[in-house]
PDB file of N, CA and C in Angstrom:
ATOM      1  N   UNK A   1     141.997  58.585  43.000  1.00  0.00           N
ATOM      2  CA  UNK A   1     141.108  58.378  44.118  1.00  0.00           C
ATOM      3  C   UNK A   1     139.805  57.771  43.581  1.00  0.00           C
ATOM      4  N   UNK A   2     139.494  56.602  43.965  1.00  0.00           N
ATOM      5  CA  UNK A   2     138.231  55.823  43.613  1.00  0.00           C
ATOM      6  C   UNK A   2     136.985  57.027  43.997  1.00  0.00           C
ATOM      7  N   UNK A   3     135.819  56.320  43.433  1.00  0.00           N
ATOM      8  CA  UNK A   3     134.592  57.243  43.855  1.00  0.00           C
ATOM      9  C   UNK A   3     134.273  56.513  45.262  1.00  0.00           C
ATOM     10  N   UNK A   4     134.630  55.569  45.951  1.00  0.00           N
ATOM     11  CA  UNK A   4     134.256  54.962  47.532  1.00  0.00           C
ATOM     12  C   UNK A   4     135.446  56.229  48.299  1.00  0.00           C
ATOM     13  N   UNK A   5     136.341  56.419  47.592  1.00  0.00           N
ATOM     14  CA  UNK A   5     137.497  57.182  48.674  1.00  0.00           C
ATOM     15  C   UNK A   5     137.280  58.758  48.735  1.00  0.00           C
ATOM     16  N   UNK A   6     136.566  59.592  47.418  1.00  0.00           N
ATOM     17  CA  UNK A   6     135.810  60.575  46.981  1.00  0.00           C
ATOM     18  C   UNK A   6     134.752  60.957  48.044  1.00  0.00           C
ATOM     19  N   UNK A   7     133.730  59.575  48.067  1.00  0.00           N
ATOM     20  CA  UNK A   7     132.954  60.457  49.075  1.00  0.00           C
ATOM     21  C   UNK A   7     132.978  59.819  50.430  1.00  0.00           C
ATOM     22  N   UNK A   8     134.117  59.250  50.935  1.00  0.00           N
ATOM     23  CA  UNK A   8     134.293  59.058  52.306  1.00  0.00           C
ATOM     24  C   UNK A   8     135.049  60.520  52.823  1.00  0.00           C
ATOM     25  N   UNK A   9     135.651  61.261  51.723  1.00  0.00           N
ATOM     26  CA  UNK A   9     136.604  62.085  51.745  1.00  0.00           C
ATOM     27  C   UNK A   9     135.483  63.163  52.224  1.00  0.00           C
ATOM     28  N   UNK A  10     134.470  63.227  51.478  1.00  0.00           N
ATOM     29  CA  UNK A  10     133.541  64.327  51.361  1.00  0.00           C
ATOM     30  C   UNK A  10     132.389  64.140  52.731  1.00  0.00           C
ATOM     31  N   UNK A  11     132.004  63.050  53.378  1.00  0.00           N
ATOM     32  CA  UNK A  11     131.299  62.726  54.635  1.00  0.00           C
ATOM     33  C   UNK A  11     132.565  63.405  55.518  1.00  0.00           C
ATOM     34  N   UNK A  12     133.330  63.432  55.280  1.00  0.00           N
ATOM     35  CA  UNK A  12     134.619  63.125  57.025  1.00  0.00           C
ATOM     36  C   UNK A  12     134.525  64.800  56.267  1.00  0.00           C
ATOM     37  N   UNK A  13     134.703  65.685  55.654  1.00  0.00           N
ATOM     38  CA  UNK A  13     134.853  67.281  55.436  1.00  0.00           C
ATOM     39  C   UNK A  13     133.278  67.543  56.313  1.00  0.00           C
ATOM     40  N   UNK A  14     132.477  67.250  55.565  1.00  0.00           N
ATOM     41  CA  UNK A  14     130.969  67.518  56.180  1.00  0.00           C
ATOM     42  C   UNK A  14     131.245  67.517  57.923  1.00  0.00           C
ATOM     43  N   UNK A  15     131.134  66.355  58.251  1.00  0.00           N
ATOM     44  CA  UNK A  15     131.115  65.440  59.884  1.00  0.00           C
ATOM     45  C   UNK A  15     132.106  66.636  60.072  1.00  0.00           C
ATOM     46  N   UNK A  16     133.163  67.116  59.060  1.00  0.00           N
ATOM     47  CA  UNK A  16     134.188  68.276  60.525  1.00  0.00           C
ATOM     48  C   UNK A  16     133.396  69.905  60.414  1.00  0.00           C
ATOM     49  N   UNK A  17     133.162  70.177  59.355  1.00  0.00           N
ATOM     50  CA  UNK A  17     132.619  71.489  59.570  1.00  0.00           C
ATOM     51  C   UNK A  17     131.624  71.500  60.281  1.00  0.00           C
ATOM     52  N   UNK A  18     130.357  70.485  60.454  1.00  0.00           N
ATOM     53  CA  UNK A  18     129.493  70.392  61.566  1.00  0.00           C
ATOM     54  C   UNK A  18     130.330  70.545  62.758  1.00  0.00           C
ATOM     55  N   UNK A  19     131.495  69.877  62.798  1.00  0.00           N
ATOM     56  CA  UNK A  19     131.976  69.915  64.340  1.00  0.00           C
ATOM     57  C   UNK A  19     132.589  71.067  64.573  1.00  0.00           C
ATOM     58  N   UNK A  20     132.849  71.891  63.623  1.00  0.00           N
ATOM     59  CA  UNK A  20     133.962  72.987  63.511  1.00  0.00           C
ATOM     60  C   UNK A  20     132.985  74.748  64.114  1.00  0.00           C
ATOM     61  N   UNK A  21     131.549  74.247  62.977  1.00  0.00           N
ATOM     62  CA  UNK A  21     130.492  74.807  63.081  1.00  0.00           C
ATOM     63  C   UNK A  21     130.155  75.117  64.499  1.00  0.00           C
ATOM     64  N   UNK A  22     129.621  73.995  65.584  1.00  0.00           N
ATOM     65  CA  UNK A  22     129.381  73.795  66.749  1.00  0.00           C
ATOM     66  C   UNK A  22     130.011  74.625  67.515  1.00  0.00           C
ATOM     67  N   UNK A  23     131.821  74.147  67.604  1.00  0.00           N
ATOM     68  CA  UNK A  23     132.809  74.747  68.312  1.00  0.00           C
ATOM     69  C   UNK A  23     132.774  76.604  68.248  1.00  0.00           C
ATOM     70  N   UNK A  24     132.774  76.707  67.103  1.00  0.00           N
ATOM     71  CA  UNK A  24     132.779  78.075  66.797  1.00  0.00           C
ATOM     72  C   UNK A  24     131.125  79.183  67.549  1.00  0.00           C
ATOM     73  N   UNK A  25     130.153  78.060  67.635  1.00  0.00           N
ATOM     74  CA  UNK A  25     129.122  79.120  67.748  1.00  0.00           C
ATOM     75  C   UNK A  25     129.119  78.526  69.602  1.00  0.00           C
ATOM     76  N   UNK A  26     129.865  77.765  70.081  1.00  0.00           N
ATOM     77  CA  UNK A  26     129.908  77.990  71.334  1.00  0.00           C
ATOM     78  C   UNK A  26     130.963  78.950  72.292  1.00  0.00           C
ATOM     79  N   UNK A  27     132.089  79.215  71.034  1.00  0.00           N
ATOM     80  CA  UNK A  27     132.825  80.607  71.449  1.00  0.00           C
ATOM     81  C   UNK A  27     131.566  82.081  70.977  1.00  0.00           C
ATOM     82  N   UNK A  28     130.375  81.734  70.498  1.00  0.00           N
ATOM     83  CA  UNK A  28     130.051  82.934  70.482  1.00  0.00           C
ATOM     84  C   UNK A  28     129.755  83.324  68.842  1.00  0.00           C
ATOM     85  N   UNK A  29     130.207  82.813  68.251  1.00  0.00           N
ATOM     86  CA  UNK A  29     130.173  83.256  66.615  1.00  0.00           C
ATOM     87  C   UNK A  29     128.928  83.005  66.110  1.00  0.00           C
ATOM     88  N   UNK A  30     128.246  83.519  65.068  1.00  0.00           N
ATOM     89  CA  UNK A  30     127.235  83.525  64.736  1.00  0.00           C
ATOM     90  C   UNK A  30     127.442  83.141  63.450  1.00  0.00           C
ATOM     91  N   UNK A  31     126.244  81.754  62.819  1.00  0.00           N
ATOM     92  CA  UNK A  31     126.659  81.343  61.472  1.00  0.00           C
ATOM     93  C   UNK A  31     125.858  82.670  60.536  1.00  0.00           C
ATOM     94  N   UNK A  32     126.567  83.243  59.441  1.00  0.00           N
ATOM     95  CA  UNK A  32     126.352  84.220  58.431  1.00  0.00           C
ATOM     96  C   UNK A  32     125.301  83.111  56.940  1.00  0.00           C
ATOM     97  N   UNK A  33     126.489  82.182  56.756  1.00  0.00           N
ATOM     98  CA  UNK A  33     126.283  81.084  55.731  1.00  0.00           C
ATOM     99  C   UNK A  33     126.878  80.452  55.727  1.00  0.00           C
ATOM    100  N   UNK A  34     127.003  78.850  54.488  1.00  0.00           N
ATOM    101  CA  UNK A  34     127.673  77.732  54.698  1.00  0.00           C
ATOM    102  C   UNK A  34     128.421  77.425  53.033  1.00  0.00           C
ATOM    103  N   UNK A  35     129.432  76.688  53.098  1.00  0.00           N
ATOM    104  CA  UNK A  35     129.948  75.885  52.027  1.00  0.00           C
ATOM    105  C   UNK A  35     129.750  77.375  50.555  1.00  0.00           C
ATOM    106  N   UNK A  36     130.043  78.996  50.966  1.00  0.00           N
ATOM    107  CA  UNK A  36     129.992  79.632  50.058  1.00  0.00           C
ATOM    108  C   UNK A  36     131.036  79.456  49.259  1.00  0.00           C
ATOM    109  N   UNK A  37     130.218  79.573  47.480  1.00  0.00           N
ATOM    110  CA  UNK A  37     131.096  79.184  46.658  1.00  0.00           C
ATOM    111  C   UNK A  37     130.885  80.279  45.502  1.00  0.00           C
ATOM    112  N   UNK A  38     132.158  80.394  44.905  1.00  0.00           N
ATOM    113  CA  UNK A  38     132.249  81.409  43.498  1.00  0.00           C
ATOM    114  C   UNK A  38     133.406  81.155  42.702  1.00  0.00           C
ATOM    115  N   UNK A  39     133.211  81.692  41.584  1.00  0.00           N
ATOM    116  CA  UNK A  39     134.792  81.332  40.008  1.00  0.00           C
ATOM    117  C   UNK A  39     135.898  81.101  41.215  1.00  0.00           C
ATOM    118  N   UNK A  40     135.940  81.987  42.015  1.00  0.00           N
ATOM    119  CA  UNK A  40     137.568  82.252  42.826  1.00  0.00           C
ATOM    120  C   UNK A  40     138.025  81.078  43.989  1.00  0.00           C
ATOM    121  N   UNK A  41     136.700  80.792  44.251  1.00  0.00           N
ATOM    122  CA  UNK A  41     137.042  79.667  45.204  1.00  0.00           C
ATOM    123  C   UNK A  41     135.668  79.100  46.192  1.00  0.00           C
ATOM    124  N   UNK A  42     136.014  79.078  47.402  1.00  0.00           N
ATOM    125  CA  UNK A  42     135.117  78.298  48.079  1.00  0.00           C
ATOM    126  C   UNK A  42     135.356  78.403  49.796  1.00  0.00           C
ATOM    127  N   UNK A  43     134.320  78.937  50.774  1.00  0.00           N
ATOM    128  CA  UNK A  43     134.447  79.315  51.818  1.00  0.00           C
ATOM    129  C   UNK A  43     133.577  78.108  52.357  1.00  0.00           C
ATOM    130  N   UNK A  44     134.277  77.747  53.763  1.00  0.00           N
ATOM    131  CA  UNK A  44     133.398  76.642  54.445  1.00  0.00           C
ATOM    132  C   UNK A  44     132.427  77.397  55.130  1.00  0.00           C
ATOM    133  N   UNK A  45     132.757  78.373  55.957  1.00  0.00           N
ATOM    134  CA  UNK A  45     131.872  78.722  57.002  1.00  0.00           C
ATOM    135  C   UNK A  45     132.368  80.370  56.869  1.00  0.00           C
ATOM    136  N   UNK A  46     131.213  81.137  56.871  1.00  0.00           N
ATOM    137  CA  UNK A  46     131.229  82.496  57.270  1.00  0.00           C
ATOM    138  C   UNK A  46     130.704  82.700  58.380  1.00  0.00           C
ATOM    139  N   UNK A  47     131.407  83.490  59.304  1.00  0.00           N
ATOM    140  CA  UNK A  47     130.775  83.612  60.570  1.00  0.00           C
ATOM    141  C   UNK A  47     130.628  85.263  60.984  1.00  0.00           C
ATOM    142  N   UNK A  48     130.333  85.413  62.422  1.00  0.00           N
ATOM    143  CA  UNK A  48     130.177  86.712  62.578  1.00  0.00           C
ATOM    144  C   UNK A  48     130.494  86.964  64.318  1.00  0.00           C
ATOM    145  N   UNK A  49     130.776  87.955  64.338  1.00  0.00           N
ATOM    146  CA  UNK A  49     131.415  87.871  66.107  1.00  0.00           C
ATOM    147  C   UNK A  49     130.487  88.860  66.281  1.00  0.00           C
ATOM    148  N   UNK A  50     130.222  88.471  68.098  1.00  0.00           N
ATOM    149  CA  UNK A  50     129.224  89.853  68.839  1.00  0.00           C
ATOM    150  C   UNK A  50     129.498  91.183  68.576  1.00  0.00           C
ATOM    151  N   UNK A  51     131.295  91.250  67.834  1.00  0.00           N
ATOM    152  CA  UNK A  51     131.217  92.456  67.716  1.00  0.00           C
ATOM    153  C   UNK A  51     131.052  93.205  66.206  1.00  0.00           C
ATOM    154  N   UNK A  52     130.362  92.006  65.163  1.00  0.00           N
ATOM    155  CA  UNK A  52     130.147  92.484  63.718  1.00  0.00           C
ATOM    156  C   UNK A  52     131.193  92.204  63.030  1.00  0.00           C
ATOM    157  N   UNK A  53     132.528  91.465  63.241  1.00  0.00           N
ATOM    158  CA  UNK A  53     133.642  90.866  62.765  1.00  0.00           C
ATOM    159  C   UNK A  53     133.311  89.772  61.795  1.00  0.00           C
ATOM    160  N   UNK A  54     133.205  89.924  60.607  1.00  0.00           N
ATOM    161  CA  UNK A  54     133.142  89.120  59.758  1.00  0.00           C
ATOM    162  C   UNK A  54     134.570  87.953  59.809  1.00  0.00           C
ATOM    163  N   UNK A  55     134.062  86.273  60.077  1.00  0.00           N
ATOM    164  CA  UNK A  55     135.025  85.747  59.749  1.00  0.00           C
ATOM    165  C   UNK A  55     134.824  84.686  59.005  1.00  0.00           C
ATOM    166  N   UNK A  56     136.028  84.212  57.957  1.00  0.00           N
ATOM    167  CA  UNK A  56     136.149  83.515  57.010  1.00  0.00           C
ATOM    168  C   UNK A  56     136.301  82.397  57.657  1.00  0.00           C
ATOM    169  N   UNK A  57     136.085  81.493  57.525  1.00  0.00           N
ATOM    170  CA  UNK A  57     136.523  80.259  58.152  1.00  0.00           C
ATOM    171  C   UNK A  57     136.718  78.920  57.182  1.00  0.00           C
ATOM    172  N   UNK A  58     138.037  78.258  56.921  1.00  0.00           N
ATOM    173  CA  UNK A  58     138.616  77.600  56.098  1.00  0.00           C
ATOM    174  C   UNK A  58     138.434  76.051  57.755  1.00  0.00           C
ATOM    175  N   UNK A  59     137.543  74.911  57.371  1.00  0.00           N
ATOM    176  CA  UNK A  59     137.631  73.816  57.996  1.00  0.00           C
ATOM    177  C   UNK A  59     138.889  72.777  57.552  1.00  0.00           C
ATOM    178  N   UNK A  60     140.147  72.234  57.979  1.00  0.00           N
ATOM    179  CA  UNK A  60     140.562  71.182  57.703  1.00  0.00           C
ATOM    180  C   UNK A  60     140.803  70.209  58.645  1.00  0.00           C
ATOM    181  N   UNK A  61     140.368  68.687  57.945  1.00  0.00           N
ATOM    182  CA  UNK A  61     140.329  67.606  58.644  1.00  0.00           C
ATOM    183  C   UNK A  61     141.297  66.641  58.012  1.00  0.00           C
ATOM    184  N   UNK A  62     142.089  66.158  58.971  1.00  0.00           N
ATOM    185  CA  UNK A  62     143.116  64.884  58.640  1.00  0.00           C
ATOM    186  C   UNK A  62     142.622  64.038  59.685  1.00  0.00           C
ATOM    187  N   UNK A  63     143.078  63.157  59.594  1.00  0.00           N
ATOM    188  CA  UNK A  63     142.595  61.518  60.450  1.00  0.00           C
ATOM    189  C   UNK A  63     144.772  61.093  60.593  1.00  0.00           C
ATOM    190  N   UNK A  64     145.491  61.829  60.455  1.00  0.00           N
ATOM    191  CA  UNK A  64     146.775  61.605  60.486  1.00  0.00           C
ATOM    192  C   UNK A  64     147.539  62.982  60.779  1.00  0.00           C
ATOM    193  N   UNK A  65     148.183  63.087  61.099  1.00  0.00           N
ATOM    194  CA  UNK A  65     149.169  64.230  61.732  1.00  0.00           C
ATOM    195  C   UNK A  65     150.381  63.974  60.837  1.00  0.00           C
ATOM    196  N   UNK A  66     150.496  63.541  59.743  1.00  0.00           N
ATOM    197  CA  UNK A  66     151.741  63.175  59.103  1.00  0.00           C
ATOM    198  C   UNK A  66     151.593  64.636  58.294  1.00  0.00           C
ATOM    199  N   UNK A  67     152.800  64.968  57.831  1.00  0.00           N
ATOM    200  CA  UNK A  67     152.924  66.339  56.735  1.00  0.00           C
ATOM    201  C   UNK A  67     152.906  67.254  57.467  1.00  0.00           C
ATOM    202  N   UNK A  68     152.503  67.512  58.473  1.00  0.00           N
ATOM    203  CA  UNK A  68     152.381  68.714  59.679  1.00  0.00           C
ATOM    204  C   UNK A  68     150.729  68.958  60.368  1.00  0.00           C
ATOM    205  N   UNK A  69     149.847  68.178  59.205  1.00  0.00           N
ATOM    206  CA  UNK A  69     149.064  68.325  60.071  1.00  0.00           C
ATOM    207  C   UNK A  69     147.574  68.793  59.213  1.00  0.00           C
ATOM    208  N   UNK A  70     146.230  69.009  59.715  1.00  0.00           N
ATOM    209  CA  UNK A  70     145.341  69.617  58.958  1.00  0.00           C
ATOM    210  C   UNK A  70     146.072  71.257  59.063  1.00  0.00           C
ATOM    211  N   UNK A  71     146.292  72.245  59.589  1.00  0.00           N
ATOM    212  CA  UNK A  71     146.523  73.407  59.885  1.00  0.00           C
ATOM    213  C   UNK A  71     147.876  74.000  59.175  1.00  0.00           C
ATOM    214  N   UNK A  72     148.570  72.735  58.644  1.00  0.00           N
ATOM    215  CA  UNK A  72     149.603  72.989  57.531  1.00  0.00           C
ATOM    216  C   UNK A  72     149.243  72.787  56.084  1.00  0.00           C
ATOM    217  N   UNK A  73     147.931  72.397  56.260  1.00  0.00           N
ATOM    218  CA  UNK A  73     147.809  71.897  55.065  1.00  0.00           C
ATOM    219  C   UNK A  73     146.673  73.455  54.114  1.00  0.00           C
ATOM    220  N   UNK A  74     147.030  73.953  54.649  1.00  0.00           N
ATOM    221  CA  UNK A  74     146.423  75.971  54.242  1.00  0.00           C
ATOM    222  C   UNK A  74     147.441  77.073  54.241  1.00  0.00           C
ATOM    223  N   UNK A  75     147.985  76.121  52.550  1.00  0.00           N
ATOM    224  CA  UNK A  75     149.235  76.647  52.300  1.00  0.00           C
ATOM    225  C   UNK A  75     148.834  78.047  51.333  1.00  0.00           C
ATOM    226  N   UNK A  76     149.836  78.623  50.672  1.00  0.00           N
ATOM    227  CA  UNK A  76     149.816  79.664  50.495  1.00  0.00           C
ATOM    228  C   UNK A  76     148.419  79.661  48.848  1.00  0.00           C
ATOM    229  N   UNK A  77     148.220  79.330  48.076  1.00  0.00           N
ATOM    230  CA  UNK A  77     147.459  78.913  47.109  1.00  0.00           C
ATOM    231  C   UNK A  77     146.567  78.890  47.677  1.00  0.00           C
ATOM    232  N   UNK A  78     146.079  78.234  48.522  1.00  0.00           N
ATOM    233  CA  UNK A  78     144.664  77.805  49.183  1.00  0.00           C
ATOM    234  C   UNK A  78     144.511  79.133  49.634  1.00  0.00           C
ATOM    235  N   UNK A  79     145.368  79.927  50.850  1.00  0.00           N
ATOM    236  CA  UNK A  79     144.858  81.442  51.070  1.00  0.00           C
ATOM    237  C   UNK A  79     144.770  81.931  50.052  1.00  0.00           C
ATOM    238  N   UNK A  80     145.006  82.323  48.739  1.00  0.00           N
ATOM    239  CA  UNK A  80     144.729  82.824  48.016  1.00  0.00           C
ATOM    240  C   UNK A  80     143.297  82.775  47.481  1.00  0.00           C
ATOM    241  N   UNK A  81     143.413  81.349  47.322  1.00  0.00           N
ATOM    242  CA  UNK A  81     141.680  81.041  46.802  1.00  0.00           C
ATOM    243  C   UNK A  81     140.470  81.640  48.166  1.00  0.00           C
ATOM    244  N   UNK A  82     141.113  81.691  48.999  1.00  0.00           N
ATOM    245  CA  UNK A  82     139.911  81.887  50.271  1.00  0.00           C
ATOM    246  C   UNK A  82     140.295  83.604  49.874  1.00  0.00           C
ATOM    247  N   UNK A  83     140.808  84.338  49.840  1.00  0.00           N
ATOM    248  CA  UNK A  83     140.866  85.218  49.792  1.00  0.00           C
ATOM    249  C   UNK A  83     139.838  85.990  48.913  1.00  0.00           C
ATOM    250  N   UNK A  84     140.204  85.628  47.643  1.00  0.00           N
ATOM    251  CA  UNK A  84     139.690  85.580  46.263  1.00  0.00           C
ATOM    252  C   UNK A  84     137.855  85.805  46.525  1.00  0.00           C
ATOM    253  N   UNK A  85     137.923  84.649  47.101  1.00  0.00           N
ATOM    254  CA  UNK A  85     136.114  83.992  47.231  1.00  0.00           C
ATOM    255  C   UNK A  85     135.629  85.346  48.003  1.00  0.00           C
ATOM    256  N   UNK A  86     136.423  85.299  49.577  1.00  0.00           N
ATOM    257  CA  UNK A  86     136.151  86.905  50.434  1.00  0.00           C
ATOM    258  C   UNK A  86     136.010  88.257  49.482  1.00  0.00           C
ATOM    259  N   UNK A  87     136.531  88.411  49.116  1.00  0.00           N
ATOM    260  CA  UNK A  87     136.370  89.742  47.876  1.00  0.00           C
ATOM    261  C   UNK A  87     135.362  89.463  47.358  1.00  0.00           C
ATOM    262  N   UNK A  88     135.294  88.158  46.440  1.00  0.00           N
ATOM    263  CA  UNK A  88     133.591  88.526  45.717  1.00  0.00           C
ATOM    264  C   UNK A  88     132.665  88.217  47.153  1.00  0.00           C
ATOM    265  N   UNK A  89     132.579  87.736  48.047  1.00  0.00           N
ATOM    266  CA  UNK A  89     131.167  87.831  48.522  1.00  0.00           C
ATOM    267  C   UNK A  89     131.397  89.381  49.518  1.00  0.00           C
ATOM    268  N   UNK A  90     132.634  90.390  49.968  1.00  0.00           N
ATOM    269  CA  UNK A  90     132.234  91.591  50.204  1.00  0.00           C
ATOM    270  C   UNK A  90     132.006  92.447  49.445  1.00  0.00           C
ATOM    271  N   UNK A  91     132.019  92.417  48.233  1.00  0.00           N
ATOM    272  CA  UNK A  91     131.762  92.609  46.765  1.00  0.00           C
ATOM    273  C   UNK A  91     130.020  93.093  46.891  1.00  0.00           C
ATOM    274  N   UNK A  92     129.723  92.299  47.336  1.00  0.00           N
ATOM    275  CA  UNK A  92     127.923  91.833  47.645  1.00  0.00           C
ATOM    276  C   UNK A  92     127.184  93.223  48.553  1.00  0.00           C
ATOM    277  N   UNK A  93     128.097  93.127  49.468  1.00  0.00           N
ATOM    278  CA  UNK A  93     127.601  94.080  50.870  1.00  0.00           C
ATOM    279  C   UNK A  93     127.922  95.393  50.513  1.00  0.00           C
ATOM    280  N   UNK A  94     126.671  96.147  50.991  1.00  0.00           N
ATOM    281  CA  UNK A  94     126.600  97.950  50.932  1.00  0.00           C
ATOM    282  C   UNK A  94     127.745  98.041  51.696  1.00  0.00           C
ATOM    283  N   UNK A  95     128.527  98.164  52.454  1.00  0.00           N
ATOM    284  CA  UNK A  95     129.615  98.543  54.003  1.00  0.00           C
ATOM    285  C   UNK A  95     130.601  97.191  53.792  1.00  0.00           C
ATOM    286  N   UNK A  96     131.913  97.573  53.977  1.00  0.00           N
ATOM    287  CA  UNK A  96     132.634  96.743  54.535  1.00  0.00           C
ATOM    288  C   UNK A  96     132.703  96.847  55.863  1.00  0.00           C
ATOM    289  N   UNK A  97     132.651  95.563  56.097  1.00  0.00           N
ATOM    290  CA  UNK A  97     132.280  94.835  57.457  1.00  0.00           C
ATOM    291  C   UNK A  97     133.726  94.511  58.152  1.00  0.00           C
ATOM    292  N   UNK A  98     134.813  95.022  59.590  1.00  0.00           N
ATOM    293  CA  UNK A  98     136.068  94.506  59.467  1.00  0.00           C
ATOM    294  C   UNK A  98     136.006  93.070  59.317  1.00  0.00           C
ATOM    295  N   UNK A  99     136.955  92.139  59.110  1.00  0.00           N
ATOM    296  CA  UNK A  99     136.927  90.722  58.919  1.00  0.00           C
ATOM    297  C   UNK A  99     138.645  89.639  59.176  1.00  0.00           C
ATOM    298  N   UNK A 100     138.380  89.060  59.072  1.00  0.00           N
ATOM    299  CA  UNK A 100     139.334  87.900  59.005  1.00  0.00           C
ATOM    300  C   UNK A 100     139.217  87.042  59.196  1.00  0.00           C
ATOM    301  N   UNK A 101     140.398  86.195  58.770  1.00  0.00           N
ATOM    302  CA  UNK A 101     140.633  84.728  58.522  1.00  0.00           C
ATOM    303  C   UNK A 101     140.980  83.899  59.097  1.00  0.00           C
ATOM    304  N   UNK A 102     140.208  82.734  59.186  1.00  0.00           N
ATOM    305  CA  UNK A 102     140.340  82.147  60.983  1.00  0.00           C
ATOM    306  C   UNK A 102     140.728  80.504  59.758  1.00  0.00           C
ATOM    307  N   UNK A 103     140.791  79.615  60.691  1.00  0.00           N
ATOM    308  CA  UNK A 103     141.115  78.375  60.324  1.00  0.00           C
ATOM    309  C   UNK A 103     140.628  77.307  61.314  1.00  0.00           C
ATOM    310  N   UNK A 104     139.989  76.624  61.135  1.00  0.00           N
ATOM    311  CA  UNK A 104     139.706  75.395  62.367  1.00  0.00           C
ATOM    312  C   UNK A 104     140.163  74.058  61.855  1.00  0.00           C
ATOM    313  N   UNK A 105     141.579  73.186  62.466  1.00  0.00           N
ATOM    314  CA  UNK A 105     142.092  72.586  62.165  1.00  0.00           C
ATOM    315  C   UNK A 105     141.778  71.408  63.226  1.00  0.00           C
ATOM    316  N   UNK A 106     141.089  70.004  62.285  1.00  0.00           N
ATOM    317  CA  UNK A 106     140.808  69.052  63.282  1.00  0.00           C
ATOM    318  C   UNK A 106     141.617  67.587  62.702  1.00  0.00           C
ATOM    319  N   UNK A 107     142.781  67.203  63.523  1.00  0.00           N
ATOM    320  CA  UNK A 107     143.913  66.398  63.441  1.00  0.00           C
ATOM    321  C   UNK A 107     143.439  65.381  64.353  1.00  0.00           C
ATOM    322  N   UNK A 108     143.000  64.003  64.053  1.00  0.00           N
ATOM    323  CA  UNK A 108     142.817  63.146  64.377  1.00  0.00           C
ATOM    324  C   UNK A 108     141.587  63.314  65.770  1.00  0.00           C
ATOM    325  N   UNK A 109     140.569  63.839  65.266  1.00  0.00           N
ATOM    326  CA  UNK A 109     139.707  64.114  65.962  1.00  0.00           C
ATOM    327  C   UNK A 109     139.334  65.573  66.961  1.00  0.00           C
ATOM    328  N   UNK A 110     140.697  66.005  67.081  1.00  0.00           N
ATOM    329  CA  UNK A 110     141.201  67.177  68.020  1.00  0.00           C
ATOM    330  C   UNK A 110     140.929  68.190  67.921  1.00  0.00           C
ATOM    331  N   UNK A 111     139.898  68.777  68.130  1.00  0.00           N
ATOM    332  CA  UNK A 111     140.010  70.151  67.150  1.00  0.00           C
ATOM    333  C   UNK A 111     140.775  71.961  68.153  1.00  0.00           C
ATOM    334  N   UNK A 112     141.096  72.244  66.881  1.00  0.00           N
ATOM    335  CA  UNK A 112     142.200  73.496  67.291  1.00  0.00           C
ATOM    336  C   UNK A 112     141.455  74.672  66.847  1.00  0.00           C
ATOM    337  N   UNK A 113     141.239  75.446  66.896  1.00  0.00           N
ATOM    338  CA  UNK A 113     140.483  76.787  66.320  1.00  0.00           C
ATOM    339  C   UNK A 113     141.985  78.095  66.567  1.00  0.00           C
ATOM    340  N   UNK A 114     142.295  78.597  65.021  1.00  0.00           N
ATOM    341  CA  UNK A 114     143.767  79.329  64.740  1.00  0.00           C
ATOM    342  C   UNK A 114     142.748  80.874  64.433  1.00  0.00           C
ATOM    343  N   UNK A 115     142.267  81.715  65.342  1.00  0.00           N
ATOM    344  CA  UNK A 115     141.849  82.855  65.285  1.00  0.00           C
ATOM    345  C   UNK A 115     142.237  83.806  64.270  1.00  0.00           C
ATOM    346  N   UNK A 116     142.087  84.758  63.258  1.00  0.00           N
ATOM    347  CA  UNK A 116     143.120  85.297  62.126  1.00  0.00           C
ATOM    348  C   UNK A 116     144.453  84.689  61.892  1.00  0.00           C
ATOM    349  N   UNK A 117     144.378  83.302  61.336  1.00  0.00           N
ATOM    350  CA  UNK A 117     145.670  82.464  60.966  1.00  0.00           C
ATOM    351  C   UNK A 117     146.058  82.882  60.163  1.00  0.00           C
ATOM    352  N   UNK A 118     145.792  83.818  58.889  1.00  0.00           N
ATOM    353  CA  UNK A 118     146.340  84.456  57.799  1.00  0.00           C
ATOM    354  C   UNK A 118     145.818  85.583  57.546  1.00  0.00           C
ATOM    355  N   UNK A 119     146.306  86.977  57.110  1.00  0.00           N
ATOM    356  CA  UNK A 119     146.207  87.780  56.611  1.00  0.00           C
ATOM    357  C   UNK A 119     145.935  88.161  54.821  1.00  0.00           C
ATOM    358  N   UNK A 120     145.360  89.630  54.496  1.00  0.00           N
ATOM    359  CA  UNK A 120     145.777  89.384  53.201  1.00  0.00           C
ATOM    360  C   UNK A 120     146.930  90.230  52.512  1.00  0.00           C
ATOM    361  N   UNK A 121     147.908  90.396  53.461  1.00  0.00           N
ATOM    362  CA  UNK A 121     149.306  90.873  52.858  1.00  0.00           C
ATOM    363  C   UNK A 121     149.934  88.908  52.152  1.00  0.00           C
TER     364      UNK A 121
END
């Protein structure tokens, strides 16, 4: 991947979590923090529900629906790494907070919001 295809790659991730961002705090969610990162991995968006529900939120953007899609593309490795990252930052907090793992999948502009799309069994 050239460095022109690198950071067109990296504007069109940005441009979706802003949009992903938006969507989410007009269902109500409250932004916690952004783009959290540690050894284990890397969280786009932490959010928080009216009712103190900590959620993880993994953004993917395709511009193509080929392979199944952005929302297929948060395969089992990738939950792991989001997982990973969740542990060290509740790691942080006096109280565990309940939580889960949401996904906002935006396929050729469309965006889908997958409410606890994965677990950590």
């Amino acid at each position: 991947m050239t460095l022109f295809e690198r950071l067109r790659a990296r504007a069109a991730g940005s441009d979706g979590e802003n949009r992903a961002l938006a969507h989410l705090r007009a269902q109500g969610l409250r932004l916690i923090t952004r783009n959290y990162r540690c050894k284990g991995g890397e969280i786009d968006l932490i959010m928080a529900t009216p009712r103190g529900e900590t959620v993880f939120v993994e953004v993917r953007v395709r511009n193509r629906t080929d392979f199944g899609g952005a929302a297929a593309s948060v395969g089992v490795r990738k939950q792991q790494r989001l997982i990973r990252a969740a542990h060290h930052y509740l790691a942080r907090l006096p109280s565990l907070p309940p939580c889960r793992f949401d996904v906002v999948a935006i396929d050729a502009g469309q965006i889908e919001w997958l409410p606890d799309a994965f677990g950590l069994a």
